[in-house]
Protein backbone atom coordinates (compact mmCIF):
# COMPACT_ATOMS: atom_id res chain seq x y z
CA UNK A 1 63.76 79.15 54.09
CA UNK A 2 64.34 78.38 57.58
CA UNK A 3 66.91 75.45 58.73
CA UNK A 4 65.69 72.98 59.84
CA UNK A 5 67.06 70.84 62.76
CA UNK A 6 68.48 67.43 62.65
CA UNK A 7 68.30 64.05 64.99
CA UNK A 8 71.83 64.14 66.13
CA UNK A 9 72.40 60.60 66.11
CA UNK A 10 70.45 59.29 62.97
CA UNK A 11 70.83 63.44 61.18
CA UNK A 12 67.25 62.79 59.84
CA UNK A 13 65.61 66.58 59.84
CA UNK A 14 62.49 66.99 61.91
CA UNK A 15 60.31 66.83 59.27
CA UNK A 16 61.33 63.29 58.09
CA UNK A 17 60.45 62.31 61.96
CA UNK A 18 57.63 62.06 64.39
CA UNK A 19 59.09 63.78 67.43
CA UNK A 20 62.43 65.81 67.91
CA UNK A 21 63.45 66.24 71.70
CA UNK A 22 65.84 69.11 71.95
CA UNK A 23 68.81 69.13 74.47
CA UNK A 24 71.68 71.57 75.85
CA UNK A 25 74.12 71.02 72.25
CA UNK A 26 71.81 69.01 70.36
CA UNK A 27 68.51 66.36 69.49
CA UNK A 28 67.02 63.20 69.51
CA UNK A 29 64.48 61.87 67.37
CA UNK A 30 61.80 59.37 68.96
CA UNK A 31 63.47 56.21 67.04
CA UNK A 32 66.84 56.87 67.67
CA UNK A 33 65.43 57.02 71.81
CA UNK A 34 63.77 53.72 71.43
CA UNK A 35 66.89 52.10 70.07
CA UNK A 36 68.77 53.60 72.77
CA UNK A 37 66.49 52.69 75.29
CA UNK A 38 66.45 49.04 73.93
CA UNK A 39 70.81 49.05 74.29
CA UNK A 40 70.24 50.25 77.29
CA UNK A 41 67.65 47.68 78.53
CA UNK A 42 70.00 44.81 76.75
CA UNK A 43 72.70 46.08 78.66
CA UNK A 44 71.20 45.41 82.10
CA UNK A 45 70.23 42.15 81.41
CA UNK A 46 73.20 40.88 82.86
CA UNK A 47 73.81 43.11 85.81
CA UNK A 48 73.17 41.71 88.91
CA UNK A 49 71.66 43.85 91.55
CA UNK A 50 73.61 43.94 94.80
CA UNK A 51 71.59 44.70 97.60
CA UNK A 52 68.39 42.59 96.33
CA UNK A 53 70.05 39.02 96.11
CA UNK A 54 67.05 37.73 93.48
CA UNK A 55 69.29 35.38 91.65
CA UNK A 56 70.60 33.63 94.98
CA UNK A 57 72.64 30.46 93.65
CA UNK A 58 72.12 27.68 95.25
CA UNK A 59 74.88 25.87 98.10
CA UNK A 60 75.60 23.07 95.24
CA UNK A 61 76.44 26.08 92.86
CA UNK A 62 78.52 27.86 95.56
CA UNK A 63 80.68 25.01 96.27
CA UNK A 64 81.34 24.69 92.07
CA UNK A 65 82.30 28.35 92.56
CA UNK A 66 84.49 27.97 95.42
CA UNK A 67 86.12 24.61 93.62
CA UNK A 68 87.33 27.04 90.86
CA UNK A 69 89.01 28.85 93.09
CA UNK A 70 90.66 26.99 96.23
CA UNK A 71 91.84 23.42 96.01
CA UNK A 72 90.76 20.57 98.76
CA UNK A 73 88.51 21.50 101.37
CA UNK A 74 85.33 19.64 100.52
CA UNK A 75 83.89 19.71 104.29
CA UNK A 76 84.57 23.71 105.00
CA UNK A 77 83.03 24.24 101.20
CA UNK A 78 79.97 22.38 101.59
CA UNK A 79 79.40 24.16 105.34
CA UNK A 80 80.60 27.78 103.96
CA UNK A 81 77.88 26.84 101.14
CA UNK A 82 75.20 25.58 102.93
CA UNK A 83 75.44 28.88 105.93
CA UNK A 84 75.91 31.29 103.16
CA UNK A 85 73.09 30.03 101.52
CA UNK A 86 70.35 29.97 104.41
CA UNK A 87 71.91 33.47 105.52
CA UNK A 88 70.88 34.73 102.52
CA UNK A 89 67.51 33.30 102.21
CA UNK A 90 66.52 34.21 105.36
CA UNK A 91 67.74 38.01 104.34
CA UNK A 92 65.50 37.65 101.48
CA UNK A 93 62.94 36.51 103.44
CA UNK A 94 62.34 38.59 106.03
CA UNK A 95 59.13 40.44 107.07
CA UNK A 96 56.75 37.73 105.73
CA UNK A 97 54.40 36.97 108.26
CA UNK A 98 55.66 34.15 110.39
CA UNK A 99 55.94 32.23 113.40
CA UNK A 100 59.14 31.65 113.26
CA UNK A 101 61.81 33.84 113.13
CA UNK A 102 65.50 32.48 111.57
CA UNK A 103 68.79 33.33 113.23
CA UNK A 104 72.01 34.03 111.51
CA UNK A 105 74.34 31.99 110.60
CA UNK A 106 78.05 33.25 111.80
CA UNK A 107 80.74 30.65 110.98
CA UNK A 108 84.48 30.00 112.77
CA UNK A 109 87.05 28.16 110.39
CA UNK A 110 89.49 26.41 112.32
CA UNK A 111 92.57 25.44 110.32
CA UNK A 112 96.33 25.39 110.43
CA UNK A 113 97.76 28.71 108.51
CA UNK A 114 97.94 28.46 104.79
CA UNK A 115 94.91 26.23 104.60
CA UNK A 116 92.56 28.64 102.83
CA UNK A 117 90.57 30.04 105.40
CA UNK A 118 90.73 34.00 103.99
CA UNK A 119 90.50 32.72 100.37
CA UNK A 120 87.19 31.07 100.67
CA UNK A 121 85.99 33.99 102.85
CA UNK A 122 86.90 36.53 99.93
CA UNK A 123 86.00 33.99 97.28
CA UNK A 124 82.38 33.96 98.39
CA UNK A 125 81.76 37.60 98.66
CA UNK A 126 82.93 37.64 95.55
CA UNK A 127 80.37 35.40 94.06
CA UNK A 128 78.00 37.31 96.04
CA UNK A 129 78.83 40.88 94.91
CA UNK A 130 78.48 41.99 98.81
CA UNK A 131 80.56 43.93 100.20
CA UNK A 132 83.64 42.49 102.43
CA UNK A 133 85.93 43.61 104.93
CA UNK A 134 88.90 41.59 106.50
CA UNK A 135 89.88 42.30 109.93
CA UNK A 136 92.81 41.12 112.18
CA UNK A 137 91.81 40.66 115.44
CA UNK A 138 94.47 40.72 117.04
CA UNK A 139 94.54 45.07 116.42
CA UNK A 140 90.91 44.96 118.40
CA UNK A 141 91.36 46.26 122.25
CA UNK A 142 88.66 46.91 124.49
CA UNK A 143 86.86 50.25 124.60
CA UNK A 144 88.78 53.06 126.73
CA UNK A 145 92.84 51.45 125.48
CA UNK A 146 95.21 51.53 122.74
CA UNK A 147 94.21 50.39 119.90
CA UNK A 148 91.14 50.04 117.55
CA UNK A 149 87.46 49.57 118.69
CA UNK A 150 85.48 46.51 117.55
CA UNK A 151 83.24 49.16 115.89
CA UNK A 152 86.11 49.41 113.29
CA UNK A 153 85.08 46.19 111.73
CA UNK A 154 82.27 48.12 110.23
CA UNK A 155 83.88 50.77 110.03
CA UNK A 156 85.72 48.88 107.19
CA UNK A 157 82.64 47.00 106.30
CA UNK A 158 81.50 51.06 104.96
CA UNK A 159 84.22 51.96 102.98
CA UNK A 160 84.01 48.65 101.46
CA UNK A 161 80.51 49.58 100.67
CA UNK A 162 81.33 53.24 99.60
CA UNK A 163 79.72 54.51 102.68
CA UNK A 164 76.46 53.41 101.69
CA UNK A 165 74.80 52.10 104.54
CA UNK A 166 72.32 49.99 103.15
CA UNK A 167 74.77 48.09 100.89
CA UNK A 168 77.28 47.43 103.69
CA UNK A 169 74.05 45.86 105.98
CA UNK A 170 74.44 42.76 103.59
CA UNK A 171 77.94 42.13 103.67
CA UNK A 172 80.63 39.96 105.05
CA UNK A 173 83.06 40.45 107.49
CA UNK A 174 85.94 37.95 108.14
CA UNK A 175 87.72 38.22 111.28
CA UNK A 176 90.95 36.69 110.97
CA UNK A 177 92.71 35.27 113.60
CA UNK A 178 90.47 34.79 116.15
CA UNK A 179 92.21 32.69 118.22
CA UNK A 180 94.70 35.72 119.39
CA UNK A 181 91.74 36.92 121.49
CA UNK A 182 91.53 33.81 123.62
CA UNK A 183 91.13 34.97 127.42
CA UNK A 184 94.46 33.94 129.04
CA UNK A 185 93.95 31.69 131.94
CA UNK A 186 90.71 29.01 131.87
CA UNK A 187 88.65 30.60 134.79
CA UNK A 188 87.19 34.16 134.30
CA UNK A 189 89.30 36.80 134.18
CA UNK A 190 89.37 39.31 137.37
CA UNK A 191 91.33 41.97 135.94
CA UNK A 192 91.55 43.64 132.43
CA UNK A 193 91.94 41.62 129.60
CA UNK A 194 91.87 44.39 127.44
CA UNK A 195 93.24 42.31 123.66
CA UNK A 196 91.68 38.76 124.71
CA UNK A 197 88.06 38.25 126.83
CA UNK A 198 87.37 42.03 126.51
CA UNK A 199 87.35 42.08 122.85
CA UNK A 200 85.26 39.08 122.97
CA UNK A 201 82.64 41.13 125.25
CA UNK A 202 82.49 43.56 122.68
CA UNK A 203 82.37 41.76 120.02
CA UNK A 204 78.83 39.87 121.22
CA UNK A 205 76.72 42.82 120.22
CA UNK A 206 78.12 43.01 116.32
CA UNK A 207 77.60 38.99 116.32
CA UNK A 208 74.13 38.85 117.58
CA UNK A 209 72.89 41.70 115.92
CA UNK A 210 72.02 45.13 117.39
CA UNK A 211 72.04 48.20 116.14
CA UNK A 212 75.84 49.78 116.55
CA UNK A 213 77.40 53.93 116.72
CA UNK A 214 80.12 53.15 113.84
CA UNK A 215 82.50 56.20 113.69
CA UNK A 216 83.26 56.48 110.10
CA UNK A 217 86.99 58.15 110.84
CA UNK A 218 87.93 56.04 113.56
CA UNK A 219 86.31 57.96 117.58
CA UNK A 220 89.53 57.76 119.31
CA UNK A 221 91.05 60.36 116.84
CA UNK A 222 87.60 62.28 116.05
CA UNK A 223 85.67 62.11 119.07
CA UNK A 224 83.57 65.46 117.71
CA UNK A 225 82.73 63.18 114.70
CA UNK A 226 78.82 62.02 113.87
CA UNK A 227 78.11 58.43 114.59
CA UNK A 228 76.64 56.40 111.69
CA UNK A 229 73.95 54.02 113.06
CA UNK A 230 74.92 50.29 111.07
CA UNK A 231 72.41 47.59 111.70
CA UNK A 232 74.47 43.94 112.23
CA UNK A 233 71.59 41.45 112.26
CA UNK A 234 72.09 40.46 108.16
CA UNK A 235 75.79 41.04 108.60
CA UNK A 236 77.14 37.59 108.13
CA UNK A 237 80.42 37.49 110.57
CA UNK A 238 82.98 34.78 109.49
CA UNK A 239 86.01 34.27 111.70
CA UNK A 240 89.00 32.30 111.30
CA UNK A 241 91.78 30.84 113.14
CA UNK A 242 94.37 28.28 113.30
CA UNK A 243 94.18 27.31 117.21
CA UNK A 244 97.55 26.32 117.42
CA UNK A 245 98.14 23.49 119.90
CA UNK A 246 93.73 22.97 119.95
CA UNK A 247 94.76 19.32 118.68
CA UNK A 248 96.17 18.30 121.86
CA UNK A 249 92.83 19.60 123.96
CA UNK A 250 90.71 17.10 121.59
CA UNK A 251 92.91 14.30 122.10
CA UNK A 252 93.09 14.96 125.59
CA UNK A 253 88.72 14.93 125.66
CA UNK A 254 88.50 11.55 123.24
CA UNK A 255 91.17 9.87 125.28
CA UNK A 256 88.78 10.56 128.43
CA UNK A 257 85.83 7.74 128.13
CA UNK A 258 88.63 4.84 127.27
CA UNK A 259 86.79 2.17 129.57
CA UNK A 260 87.17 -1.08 128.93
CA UNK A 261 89.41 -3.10 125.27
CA UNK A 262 85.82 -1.76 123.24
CA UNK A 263 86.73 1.60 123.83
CA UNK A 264 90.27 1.24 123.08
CA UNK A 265 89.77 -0.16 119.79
CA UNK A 266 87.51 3.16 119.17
CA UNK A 267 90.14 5.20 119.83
CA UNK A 268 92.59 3.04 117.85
CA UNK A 269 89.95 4.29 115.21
CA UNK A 270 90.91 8.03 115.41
CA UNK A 271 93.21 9.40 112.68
CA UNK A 272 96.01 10.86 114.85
CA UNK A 273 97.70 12.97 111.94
CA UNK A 274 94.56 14.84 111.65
CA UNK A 275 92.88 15.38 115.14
CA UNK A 276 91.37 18.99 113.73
CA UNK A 277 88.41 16.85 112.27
CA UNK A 278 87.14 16.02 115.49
CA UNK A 279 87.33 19.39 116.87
CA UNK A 280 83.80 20.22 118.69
CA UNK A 281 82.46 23.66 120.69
CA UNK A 282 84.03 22.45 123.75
CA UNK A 283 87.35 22.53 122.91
CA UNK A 284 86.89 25.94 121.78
CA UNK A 285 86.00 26.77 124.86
CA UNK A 286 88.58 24.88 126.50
CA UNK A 287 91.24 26.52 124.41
CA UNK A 288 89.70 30.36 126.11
CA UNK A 289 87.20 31.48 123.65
CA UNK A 290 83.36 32.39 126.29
CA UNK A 291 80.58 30.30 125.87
CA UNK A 292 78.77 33.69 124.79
CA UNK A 293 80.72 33.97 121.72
CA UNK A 294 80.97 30.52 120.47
CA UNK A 295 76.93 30.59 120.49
CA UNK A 296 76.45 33.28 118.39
CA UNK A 297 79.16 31.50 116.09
CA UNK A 298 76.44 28.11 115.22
CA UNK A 299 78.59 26.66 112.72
CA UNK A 300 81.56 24.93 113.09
CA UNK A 301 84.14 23.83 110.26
CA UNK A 302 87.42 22.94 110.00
CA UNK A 303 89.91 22.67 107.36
CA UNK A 304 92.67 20.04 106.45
CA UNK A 305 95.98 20.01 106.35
CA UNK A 306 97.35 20.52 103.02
CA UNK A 307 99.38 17.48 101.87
CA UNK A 308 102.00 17.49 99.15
CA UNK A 309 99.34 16.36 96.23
CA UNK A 310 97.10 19.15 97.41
CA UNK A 311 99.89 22.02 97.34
CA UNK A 312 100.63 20.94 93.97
CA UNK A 313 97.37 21.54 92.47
CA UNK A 314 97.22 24.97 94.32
CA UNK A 315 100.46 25.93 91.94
CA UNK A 316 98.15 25.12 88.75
CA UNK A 317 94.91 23.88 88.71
CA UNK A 318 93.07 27.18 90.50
CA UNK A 319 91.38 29.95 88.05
CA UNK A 320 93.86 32.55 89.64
CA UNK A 321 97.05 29.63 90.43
CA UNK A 322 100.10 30.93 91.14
CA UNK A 323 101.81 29.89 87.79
CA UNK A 324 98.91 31.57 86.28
CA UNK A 325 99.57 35.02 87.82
CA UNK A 326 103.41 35.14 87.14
CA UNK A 327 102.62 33.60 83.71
CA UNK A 328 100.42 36.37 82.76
CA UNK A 329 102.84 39.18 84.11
CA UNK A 330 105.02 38.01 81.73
CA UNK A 331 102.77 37.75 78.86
CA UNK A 332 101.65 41.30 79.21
CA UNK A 333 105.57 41.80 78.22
CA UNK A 334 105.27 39.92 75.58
CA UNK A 335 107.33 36.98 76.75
CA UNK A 336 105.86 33.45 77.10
CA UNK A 337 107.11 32.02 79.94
CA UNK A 338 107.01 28.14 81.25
CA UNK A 339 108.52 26.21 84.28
CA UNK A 340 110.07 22.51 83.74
CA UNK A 341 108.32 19.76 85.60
CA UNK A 342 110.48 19.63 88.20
CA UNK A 343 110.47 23.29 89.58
CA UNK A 344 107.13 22.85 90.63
CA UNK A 345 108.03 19.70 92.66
CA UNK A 346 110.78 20.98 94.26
CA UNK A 347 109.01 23.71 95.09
CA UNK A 348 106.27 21.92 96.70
CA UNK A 349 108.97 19.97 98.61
CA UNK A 350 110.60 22.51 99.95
CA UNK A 351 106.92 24.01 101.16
CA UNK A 352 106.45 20.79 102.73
CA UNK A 353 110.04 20.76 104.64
CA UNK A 354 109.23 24.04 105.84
CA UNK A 355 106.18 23.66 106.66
CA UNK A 356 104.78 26.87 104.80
CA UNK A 357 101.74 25.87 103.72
CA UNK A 358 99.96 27.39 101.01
CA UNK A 359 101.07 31.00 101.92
CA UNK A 360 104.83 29.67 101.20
CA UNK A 361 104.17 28.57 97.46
CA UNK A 362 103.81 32.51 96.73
CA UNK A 363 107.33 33.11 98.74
CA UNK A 364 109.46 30.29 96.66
CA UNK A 365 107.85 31.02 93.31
CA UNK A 366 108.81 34.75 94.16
CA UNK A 367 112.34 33.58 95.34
CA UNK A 368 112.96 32.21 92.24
CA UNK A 369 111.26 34.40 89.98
CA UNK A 370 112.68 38.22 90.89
CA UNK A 371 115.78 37.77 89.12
CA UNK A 372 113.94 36.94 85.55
CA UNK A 373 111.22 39.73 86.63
CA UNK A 374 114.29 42.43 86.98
CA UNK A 375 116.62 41.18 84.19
CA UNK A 376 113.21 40.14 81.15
CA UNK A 377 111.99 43.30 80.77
CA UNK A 378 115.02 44.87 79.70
CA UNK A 379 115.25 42.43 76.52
CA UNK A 380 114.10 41.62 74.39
CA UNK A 381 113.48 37.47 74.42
CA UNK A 382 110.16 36.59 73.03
CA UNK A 383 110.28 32.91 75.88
CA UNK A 384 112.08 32.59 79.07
CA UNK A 385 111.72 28.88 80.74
CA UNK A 386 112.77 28.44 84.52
CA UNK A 387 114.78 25.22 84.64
CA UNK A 388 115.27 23.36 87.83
CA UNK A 389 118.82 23.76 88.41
CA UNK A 390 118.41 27.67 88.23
CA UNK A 391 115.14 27.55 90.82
CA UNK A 392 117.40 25.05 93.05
CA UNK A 393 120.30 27.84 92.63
CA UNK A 394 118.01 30.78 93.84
CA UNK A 395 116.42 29.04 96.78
CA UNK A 396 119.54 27.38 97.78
CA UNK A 397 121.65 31.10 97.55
CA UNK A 398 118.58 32.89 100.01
CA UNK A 399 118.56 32.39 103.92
CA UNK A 400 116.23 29.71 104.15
CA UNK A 401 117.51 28.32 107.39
CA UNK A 402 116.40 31.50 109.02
CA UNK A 403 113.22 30.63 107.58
CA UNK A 404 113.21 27.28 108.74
CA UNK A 405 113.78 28.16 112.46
CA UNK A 406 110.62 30.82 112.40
CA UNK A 407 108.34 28.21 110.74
CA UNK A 408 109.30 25.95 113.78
CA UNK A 409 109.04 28.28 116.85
């Protein structure tokens, strides 16, 4: 009697089933296919597909998104929200016949450092599931001189997308400190400004949108290398800067119409602790960014200044906080750690007297936290609580004068 052969998955023989597919070790029977193509279908429900966009949330349901994430901010969220959105919808969007044609929507963040200008970047592509590079601009030199080529952004913008060009067409590039490339003097520049109005030059072409040579190993060091061809007009270019000294430029332009006691009593008006909410194109300009650029960069936001209330929700009240991360290093020890009240205060006020910003929270909590991350793990305490006395010990014991004086130059 010959043997007969078996479904591999359900071992029903093949006469017991309506069809037996054979493969290279074994076989399949036509209901245990169905069943797998039904996980398999169930399983994809939920997968969002990255380079179609279909399920495109809406700016109100960005800006929840973004609230989860960075504390404060409620202006640069709702324009972040409201550019990312229309970007979007005009990518999925294009080629129906019409009249008229929409424009991208580049953005420039203007804030103090420490304000959140890279974490809502990153939080957004995140939401997205695009691709996202993060570029210092202050690397970028003109074409021909030391340093990297604006053609590095995406560069980046490909590996992020592993190298698939397609993918890496809809994603978003954050250029971080923008302001370093401000041209030098206010007239135009007669000689080479090779890190400030040069880079700007070049970087017109990405920002517009044209269709950009992007040497995938960097051309200075590979010139024999082949060019990939990266089309920029539904890459959405965010940039970032803190300006610093920009607030004295827009007091010095509202504090030019004061005619008259009526205009006086306007300008008594103006909130002089926070002049960065009044910030306009013109002062960018002003400050040495072209006119060029700062068109093809439509919308404008800035971001506040974080006060003490703000800084200490950032040490809690975020899905990733601060407290949160260090909290669940330890718990992956198995040791339950907690902070008294008054660590996080003083941690905030010393933030505040240094003027660190958001970036500094990270640096005390760290301060005060590497001699329980280097001594914990070697025992074998089941709950280690930071009290205030041993946080004011460890910040006290460090430099922090020397701190002090580079937070002030």
């Amino acid at each position: 009697m010959a043997k007969l052969n078996k479904c591999s998955f359900c071992g029903r023989p093949e006469n017991e089933v309506g069809l037996l597919i054979s493969g290279l070790n074994g076989f399949i029977c036509d209901a245990c296919a169905d069943q797998a193509a039904a996980i398999v279908r169930e399983a994809q429900k939920g997968v969002k597909d990255d380079s179609k966009l279909e399920n495109l949330p809406k700016p109100k349901e960005i800006k929840e998104y973004l609230d989860r994430y960075v504390i404060g901010q409620d202006a640069a969220k709702v324009a972040l929200s409201v550019a990312v959105y229309n970007h979007y919808k005009r990518l999925n969007h294009r080629g129906e016949d019409d009249d008229v044609e929409l424009e991208k929507s580049n953005i420039i963040m203007v804030g103090s450092t420490g304000t959140g200008k890279t974490l809502l970047a990153r939080t957004i592509a995140k939401m997205l599931l695009v691709p996202f590079a993060m570029v210092d601009a202050t690397v970028l030199t003109e074409a021909g001189y030391v340093g990297e080529d604006v053609e590095s952004l995406l560069a980046r913008l490909l590996q992020a997308a592993d190298g698939d060009v397609k993918k890496a067409e809809k994603g978003i590039v954050f250029i971080d400190e923008i302001d370093k490339i401000a041209r030098k003097g206010d007239n135009p520049s007669i000689t080479r400004d090779v890190s400030g109005e040069g880079v700007q030059q070049g970087l017109l072409k990405l920002l517009e949108g044209s269709v950009v040579n992007v040497p995938p190993q960097g051309g200075r060091k590979h010139p024999e290398q082949k060019f990939i061809q990266v089309d920029t007009r539904n890459i959405l270019f965010i940039c970032g800067g803190a300006f610093d000294g920009i607030e004295k430029r827009i007091a010095q332009r509202l504090n030019t119409h004061v005619v008259g006691f009526d205009a006086a009593r306007n300008v008594a008006k103006i909130d002089q602790s926070n002049m960065m909410q009044y910030i306009a194109p013109m002062d960018l300009k002003s400050f040495g960014l072209i006119p060029e650029i700062i068109g093809r960069l439509p919308v404008l936001t800035h971001l506040e200044p974080l006060d003490r209330n703000a800084l200490r929700s950032i040490l809690t009240e975020p899905k990733n906080s601060i407290v949160k991360q260090y909290v669940k290093m330890f718990e992956i020890d198995g040791v339950k750690l907690t902070f008294e009240d008054g660590v996080l205060d003083y941690v905030v006020d010393k933030a505040v007297e240094f003027k660190l910003g958001a970036r500094g929270l990270r640096s005390l909590i760290e301060l005060i936290m590497i001699k329980p991350m280097f001594e914990v793990p070697s025992t074998d305490v089941a709950e280690y609580v930071v009290t205030l006395n041993f946080a004011r010990q460890q910040v006290e014991s460090a430099n922090m004068s020397v701190l002090k004086e580079s937070t002030e130059d």
